[in-house]
Protein backbone atom coordinates (compact mmCIF):
# COMPACT_ATOMS: atom_id res chain seq x y z
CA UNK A 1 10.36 20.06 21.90
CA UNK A 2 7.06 20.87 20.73
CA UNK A 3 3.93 19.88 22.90
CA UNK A 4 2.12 17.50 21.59
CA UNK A 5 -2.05 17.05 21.94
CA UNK A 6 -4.76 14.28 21.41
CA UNK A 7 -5.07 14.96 17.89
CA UNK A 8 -3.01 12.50 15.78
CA UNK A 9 1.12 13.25 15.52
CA UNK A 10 1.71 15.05 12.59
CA UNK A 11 5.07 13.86 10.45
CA UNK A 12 6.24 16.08 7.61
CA UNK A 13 7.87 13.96 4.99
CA UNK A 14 10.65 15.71 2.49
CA UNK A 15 11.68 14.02 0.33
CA UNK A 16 13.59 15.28 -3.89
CA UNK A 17 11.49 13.38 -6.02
CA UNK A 18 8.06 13.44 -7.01
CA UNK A 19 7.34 10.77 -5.06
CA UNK A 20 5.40 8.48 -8.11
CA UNK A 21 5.85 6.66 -5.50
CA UNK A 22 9.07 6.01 -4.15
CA UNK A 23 8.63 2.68 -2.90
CA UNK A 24 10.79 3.01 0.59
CA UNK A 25 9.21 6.11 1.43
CA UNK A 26 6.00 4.57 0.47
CA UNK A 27 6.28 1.95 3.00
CA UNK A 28 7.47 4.11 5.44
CA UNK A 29 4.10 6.65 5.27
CA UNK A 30 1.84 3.50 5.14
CA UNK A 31 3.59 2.08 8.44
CA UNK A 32 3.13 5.32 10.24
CA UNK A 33 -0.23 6.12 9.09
CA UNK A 34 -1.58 2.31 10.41
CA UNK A 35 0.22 3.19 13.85
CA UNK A 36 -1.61 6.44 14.22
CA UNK A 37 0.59 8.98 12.73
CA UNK A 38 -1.06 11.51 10.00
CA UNK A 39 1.47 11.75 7.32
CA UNK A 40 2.48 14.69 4.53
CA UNK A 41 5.12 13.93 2.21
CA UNK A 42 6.88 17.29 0.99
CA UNK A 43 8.13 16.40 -2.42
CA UNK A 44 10.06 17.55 -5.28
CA UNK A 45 8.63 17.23 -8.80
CA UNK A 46 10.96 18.44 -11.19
CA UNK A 47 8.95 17.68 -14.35
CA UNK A 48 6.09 19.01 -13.09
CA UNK A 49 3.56 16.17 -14.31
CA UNK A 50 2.38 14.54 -10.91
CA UNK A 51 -0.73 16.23 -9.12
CA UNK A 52 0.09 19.19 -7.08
CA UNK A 53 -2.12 17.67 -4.17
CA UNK A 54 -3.75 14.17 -3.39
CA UNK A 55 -4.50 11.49 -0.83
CA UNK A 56 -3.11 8.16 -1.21
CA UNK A 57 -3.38 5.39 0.91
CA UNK A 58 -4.19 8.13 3.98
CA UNK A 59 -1.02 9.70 3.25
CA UNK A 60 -1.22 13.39 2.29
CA UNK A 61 1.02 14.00 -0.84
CA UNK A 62 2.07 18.01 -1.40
CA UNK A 63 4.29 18.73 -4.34
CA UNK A 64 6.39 21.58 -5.17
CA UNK A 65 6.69 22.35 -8.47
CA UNK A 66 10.25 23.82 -9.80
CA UNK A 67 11.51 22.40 -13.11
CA UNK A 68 14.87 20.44 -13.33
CA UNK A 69 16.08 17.08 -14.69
CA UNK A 70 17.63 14.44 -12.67
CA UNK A 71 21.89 14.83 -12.85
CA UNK A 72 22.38 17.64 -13.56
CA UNK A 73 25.57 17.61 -11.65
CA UNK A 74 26.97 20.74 -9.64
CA UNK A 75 24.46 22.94 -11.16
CA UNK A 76 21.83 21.09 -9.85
CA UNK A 77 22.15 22.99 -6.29
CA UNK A 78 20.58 26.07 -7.90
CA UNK A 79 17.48 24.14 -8.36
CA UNK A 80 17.61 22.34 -5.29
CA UNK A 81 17.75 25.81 -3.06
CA UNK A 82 14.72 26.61 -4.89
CA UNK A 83 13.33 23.96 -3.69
CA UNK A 84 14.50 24.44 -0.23
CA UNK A 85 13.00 28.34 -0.05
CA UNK A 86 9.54 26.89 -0.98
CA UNK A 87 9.32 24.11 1.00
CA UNK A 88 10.12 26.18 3.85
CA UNK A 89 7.79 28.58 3.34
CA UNK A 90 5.29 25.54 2.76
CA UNK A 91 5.95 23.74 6.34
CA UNK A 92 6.46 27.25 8.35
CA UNK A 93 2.09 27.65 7.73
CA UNK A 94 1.67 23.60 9.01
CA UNK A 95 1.43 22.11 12.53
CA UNK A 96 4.28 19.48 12.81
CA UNK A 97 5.32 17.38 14.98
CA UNK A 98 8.31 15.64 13.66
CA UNK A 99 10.76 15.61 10.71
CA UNK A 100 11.33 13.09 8.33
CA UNK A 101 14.44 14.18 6.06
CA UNK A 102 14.75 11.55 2.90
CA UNK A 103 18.57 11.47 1.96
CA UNK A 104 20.88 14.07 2.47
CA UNK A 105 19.74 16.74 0.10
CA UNK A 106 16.24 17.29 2.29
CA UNK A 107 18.40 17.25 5.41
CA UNK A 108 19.53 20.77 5.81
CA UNK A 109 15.89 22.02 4.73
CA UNK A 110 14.53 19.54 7.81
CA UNK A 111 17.02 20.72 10.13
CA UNK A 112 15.96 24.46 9.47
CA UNK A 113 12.13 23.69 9.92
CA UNK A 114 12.87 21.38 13.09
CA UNK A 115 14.65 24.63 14.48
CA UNK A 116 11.71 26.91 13.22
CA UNK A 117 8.72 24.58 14.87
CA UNK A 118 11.15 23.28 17.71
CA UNK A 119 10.51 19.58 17.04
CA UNK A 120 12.71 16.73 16.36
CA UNK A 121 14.24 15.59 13.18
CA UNK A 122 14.66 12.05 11.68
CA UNK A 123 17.06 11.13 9.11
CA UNK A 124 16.68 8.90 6.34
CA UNK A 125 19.55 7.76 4.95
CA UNK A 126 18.84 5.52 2.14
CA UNK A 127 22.81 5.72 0.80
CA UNK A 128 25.78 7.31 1.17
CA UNK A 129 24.49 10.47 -0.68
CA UNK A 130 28.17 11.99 -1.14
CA UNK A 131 29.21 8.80 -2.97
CA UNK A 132 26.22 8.26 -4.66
CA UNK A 133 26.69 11.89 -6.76
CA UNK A 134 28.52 11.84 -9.98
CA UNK A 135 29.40 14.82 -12.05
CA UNK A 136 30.64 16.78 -9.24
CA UNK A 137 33.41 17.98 -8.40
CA UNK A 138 35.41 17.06 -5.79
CA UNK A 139 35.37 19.40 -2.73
CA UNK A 140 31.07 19.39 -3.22
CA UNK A 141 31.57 15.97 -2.48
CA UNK A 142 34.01 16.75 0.71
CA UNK A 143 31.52 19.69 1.23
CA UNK A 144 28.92 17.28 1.42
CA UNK A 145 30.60 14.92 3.61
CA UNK A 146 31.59 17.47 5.92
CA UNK A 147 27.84 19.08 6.45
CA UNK A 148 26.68 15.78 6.91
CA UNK A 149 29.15 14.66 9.68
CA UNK A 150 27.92 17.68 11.43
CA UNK A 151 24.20 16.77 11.34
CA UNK A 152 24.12 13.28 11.87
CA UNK A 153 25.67 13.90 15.42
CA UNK A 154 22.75 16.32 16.08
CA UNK A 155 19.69 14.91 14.27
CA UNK A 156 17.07 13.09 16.95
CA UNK A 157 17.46 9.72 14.97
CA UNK A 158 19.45 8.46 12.04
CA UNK A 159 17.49 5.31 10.27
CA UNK A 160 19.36 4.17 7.21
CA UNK A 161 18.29 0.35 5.12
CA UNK A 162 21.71 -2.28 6.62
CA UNK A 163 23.86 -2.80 9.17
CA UNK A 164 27.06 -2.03 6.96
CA UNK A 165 26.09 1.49 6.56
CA UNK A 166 24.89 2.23 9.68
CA UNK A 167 28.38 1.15 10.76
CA UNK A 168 29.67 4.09 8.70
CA UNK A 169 27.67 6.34 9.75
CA UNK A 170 28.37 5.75 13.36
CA UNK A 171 32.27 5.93 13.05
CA UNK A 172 31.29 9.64 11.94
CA UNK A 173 29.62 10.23 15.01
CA UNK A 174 26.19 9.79 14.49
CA UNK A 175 24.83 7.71 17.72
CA UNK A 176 21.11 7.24 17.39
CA UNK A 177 21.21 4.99 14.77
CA UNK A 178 18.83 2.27 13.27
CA UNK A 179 18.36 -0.24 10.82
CA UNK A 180 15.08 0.11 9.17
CA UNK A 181 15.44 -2.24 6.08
CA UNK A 182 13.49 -2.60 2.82
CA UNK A 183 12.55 -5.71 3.87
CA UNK A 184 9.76 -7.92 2.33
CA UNK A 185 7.21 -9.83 4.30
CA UNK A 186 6.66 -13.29 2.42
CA UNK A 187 3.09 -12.76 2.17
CA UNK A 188 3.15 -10.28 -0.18
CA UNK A 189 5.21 -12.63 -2.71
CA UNK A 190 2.45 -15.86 -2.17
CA UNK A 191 1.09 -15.05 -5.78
CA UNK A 192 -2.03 -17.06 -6.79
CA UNK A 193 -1.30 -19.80 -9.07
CA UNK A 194 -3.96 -19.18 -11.46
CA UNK A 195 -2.34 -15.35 -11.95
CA UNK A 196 0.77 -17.17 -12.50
CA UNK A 197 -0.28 -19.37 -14.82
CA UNK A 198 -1.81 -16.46 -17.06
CA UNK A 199 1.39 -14.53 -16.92
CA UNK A 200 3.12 -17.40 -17.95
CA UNK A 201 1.30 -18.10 -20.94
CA UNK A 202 1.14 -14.29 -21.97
CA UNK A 203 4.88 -14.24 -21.56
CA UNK A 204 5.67 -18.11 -23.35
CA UNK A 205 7.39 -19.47 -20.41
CA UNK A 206 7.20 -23.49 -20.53
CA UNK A 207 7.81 -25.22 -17.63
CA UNK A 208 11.61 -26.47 -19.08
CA UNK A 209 13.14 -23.31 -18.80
CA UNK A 210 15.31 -21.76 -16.21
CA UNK A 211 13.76 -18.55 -15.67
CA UNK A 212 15.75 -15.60 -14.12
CA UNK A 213 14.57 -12.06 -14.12
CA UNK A 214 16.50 -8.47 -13.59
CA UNK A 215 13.54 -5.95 -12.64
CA UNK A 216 15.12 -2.37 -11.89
CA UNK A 217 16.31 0.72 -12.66
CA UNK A 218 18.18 0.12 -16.14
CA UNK A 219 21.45 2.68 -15.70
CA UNK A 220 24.79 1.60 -17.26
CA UNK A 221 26.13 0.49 -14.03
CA UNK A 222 24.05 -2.17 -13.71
CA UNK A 223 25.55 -4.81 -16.22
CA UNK A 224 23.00 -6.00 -18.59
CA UNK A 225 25.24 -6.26 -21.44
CA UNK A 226 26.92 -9.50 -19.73
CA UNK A 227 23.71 -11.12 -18.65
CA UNK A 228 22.46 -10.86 -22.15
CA UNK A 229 25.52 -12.14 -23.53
CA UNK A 230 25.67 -14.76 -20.72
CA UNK A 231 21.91 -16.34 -22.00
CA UNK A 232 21.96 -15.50 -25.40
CA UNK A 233 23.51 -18.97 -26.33
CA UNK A 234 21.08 -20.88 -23.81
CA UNK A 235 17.88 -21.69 -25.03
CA UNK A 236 17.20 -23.67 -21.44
CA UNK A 237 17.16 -20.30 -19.85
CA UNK A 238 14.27 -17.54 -20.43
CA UNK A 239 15.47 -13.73 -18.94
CA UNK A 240 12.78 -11.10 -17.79
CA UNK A 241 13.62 -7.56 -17.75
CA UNK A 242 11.91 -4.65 -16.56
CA UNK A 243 12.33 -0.89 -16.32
CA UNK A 244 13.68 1.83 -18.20
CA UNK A 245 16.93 3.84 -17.94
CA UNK A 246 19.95 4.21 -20.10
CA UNK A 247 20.23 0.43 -20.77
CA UNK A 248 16.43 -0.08 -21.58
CA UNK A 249 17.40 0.06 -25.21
CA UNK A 250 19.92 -2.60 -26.00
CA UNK A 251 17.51 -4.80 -23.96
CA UNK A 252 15.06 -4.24 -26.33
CA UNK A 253 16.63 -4.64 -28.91
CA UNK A 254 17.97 -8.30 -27.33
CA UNK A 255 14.18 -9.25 -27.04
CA UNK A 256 13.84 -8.30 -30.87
CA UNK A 257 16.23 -10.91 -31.58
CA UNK A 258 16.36 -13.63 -29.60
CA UNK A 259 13.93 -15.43 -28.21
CA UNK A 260 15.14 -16.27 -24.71
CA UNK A 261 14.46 -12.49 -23.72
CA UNK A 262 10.75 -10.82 -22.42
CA UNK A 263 11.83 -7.17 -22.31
CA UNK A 264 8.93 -5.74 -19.77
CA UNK A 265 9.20 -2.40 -20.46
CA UNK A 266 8.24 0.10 -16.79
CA UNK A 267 7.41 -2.63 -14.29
CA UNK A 268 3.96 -1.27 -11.44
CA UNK A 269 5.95 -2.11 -8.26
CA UNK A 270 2.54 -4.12 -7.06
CA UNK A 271 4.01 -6.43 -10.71
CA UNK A 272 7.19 -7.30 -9.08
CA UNK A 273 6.11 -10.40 -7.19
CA UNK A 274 4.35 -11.66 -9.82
CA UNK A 275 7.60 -12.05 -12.03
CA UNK A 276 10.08 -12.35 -9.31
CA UNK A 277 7.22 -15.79 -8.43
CA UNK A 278 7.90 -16.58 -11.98
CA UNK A 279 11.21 -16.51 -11.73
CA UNK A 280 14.23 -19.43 -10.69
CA UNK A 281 16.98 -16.84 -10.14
CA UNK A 282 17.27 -13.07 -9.20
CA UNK A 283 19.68 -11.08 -11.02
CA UNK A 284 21.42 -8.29 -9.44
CA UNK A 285 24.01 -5.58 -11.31
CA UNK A 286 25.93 -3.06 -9.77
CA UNK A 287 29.54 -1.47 -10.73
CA UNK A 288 31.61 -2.93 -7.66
CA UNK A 289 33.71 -0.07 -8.29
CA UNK A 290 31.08 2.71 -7.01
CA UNK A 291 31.93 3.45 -3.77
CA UNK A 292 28.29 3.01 -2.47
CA UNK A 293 28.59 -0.97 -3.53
CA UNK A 294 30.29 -1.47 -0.17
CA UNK A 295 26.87 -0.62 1.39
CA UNK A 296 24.03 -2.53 -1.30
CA UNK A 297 21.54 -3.46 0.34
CA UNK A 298 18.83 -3.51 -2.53
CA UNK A 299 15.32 -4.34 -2.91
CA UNK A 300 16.52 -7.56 -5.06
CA UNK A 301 18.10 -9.23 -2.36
CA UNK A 302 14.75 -8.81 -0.07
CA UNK A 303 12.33 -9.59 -2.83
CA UNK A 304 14.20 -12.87 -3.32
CA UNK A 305 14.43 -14.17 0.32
CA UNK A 306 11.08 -13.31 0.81
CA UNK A 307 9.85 -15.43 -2.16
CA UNK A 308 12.45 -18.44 -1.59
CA UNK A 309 14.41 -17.17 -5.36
CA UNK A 310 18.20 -17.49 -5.57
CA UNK A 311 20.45 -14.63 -6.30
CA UNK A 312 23.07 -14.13 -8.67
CA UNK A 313 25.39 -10.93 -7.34
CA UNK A 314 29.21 -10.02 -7.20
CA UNK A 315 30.08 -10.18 -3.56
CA UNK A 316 30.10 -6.78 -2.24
CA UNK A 317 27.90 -5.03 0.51
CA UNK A 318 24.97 -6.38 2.40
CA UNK A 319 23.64 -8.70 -0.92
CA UNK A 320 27.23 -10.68 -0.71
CA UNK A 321 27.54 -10.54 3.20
CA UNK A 322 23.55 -12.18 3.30
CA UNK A 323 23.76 -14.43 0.21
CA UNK A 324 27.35 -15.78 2.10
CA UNK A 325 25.65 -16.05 5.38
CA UNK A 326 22.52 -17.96 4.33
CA UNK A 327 23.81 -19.55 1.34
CA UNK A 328 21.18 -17.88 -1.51
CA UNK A 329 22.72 -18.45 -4.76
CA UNK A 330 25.42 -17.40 -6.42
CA UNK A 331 28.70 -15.42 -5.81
CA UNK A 332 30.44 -14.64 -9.21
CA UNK A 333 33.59 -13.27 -9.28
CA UNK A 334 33.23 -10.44 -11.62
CA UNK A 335 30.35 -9.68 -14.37
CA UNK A 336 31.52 -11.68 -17.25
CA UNK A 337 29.07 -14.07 -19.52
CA UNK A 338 31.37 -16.77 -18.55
CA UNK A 339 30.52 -16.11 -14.74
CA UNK A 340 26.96 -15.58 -15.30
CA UNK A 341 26.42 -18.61 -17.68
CA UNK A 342 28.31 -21.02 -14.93
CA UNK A 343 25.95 -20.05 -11.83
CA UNK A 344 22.69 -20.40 -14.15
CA UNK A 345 23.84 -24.14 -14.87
CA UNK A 346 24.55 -24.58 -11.33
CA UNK A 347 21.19 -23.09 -10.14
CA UNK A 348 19.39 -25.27 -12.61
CA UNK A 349 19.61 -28.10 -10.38
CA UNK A 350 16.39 -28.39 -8.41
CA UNK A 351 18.32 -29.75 -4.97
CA UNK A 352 20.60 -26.64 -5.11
CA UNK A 353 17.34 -24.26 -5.26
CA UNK A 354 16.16 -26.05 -2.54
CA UNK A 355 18.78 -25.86 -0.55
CA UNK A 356 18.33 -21.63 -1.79
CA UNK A 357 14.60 -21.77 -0.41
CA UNK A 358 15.99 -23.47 3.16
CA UNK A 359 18.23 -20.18 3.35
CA UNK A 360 16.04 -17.68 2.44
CA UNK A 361 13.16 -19.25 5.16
CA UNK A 362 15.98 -18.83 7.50
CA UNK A 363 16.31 -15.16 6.92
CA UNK A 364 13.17 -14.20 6.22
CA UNK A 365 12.60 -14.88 10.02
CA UNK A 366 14.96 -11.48 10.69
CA UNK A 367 14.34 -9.61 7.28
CA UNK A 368 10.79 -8.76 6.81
CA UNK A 369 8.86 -5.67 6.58
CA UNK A 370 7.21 -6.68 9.88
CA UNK A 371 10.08 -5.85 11.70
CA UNK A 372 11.53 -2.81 9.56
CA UNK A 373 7.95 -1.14 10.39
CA UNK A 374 8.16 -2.31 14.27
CA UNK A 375 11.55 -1.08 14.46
CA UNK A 376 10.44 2.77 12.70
CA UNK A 377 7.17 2.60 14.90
CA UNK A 378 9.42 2.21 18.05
CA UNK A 379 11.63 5.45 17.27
CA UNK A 380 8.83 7.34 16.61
CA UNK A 381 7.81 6.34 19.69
CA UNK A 382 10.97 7.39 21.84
CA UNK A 383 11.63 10.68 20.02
CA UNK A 384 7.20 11.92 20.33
CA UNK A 385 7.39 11.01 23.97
CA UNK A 386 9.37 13.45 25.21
CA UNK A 387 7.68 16.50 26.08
CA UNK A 388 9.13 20.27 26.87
CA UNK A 389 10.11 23.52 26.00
CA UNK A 390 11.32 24.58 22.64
CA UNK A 391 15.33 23.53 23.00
CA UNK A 392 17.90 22.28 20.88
CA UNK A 393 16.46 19.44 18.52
CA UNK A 394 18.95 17.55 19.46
CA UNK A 395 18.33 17.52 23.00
CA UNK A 396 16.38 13.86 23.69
CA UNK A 397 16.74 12.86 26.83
CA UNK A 398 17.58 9.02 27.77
CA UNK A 399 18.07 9.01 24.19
CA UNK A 400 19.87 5.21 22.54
CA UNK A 401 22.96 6.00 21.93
CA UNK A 402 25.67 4.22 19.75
CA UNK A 403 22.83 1.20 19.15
CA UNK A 404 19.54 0.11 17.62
CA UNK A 405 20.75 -1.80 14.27
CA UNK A 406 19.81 -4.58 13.22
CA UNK A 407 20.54 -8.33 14.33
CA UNK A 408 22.68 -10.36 12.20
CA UNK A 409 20.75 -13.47 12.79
């Protein structure tokens, strides 16, 4: 382990996008950086349009330029080596301290440098990378899976955003786990009324309508088509969208024609609890049928808890296990308009949302970015106390093993 001095502890960030910014690992940077950490994020920017170099918020931001698109599939790891070879090259001239591997395909490339500087390594796991991938085939996949069982039982911390899949990653033998959720602090969702008021009249919401609101990446997976068909026919209900992706169009062209539907276009992330305070209900879409469903844990569910909203989700993962648990909306069986049209008429009842806001006080005592930055500071803390000689990475003595997740309660 690499000795550490006075001057601040130095984490190197990696991380496959360009980092514009990616709001977890943005959170994560700002929460080291107020506890004393100096922070570079190591970043990926395929289109080559984001500065090469700047400061932001105290966190240093370095980005390597080698031109790709997003899904590319199996070819993609051609790119991604690339990528690998100059990051390396990048870190080997720095003075770190510790590691910080975003998802699985910065993991190898952290293990390497933690080997090269002797320091430890942390690993972000913000999904189960093999089965988020899609046009590959299927021994990468087991490939993947395999190479990953073999670090996570050797990397000096494994953080990762629920309880569910921290579970899974521990009956694969990874033992110094933690839950470090994207939690939201209810402060940050206690909008002023008087910037609510001007949104409201920019965007024509009157104080009769039901107003639910779907801000997100728009991909195909995440069922649009049956939440416009669902409030199409009810003029009592106003839907806000946001964000762009393969879907962004037929929302658009919903908000051409009816006039129930604000499509938002690329939501600021600072925007989203502005609208989510607008909003009645929080939508959430995902394919139950992708295998990472089992382990959702999205921003919606936190944004809404933290602002007293109700959800609307499929039961799967950690949205169906909390909503369940704490009673925050609505369960529907599958996707259908039919579904979605019957928990929008139940939600419209004021004493059913306020039963909603009575749950989601009651969680937001356990799920708040408050705690999620407590719990990173205190790992940080266990694995840059130990001091020593230059020795396996792995090697942390009195290290927490088989523990460190999250409460239920």
């Amino acid at each position: 382990m690499a000795e550490l001095t006075s001057k601040p502890c130095h984490v190197l960030m990696l991380l496959s996008n360009a980092f514009d910014p990616d709001p977890r690992v943005y959170r994560e940077a700002k929460a080291l950086v107020a506890a004393g950490y100096r922070v570079t994020i190591l970043c990926w920017d395929r289109e080559r349009t984001r500065p090469m170099r700047e400061m932001r918020d105290g966190i240093a931001v370095e980005r390597i330029y080698v031109r790709s698109t997003h899904g590319r599939g199996a070819p993609q790891v051609l790119f991604l080596a690339l990528f690998w070879v100059r990051a390396l090259f990048r870190a080997l001239r720095m003075t770190i301290h510790v590691i910080h591997a975003h998802d699985f395909d910065t993991l190898p490339l952290g293990f390497l440098i933690a080997r090269c500087k002797c320091v430890p390594i942390v690993y972000d796991a913000h999904e189960s990378y093999g089965d988020m991938l899609e046009n590959v085939p299927a021994w990468m996949k087991r490939l993947i899976f395999a190479a990953e069982n073999v670090f996570i039982s050797r990397v000096d911390a494994l953080i990762t955003v629920g309880e569910i899949l921290e579970g899974f990653f521990r009956s694969r033998g990874a033992q110094k786990t933690f839950v470090v959720g994207n939690w939201k602090d209810p402060e940050e969702f206690a909008v002023d009324e008087d910037l609510l008021a001007l949104e409201r009249g920019r965007l024509g919401i009157d104080d009769g309508r039901l107003v639910i609101s779907f801000i997100a990446n728009l991909g195909l997976e995440r069922q649009i088509g049956p939440l416009i068909e669902a409030v199409k026919d009810m003029p009592e209900v106003l839907l806000i969208v946001g964000g762009k992706g393969p879907a962004a169009p037929l929302v658009r062209e919903a908000s051409e024609k009816l006039d129930n539907i604000r499509y938002l276009g690329f939501v600021d992330p600072a925007r989203i609890p502005v609208y989510t305070a607008l909003s009645h209900v929080v939508y959430y879409g995902f394919d139950p049928q992708n295998a990472n469903s089992r382990f959702s844990a999205p921003n919606k569910l936190f944004e809404a808890i933290a602002c007293g909203r109700a959800l609307i989700s499929v039961d799967f993962g950690e949205i169906g296990r909390l909503i369940k648990r704490y009673q925050l909306g609505c369960i529907l069986p599958q996707y259908t308009p039919e579904a979605i049209r019957d928990a929008l008429k139940a939600l419209s009842v004021p004493e059913v949302r306020q039963k909603v806001l009575q749950g989601a006080q009651k969680a937001s005592q356990t799920y708040t970015w408050r705690e999620a930055s407590r719990r990173l500071v205190t790992v940080y803390g266990r694995i840059t106390s130990c001091r020593g000689s230059c020795g396996s990475p792995w090697d942390w003595p009195g290290s927490r093993k088989g523990g460190g997740g999250g409460t239920d309660e």
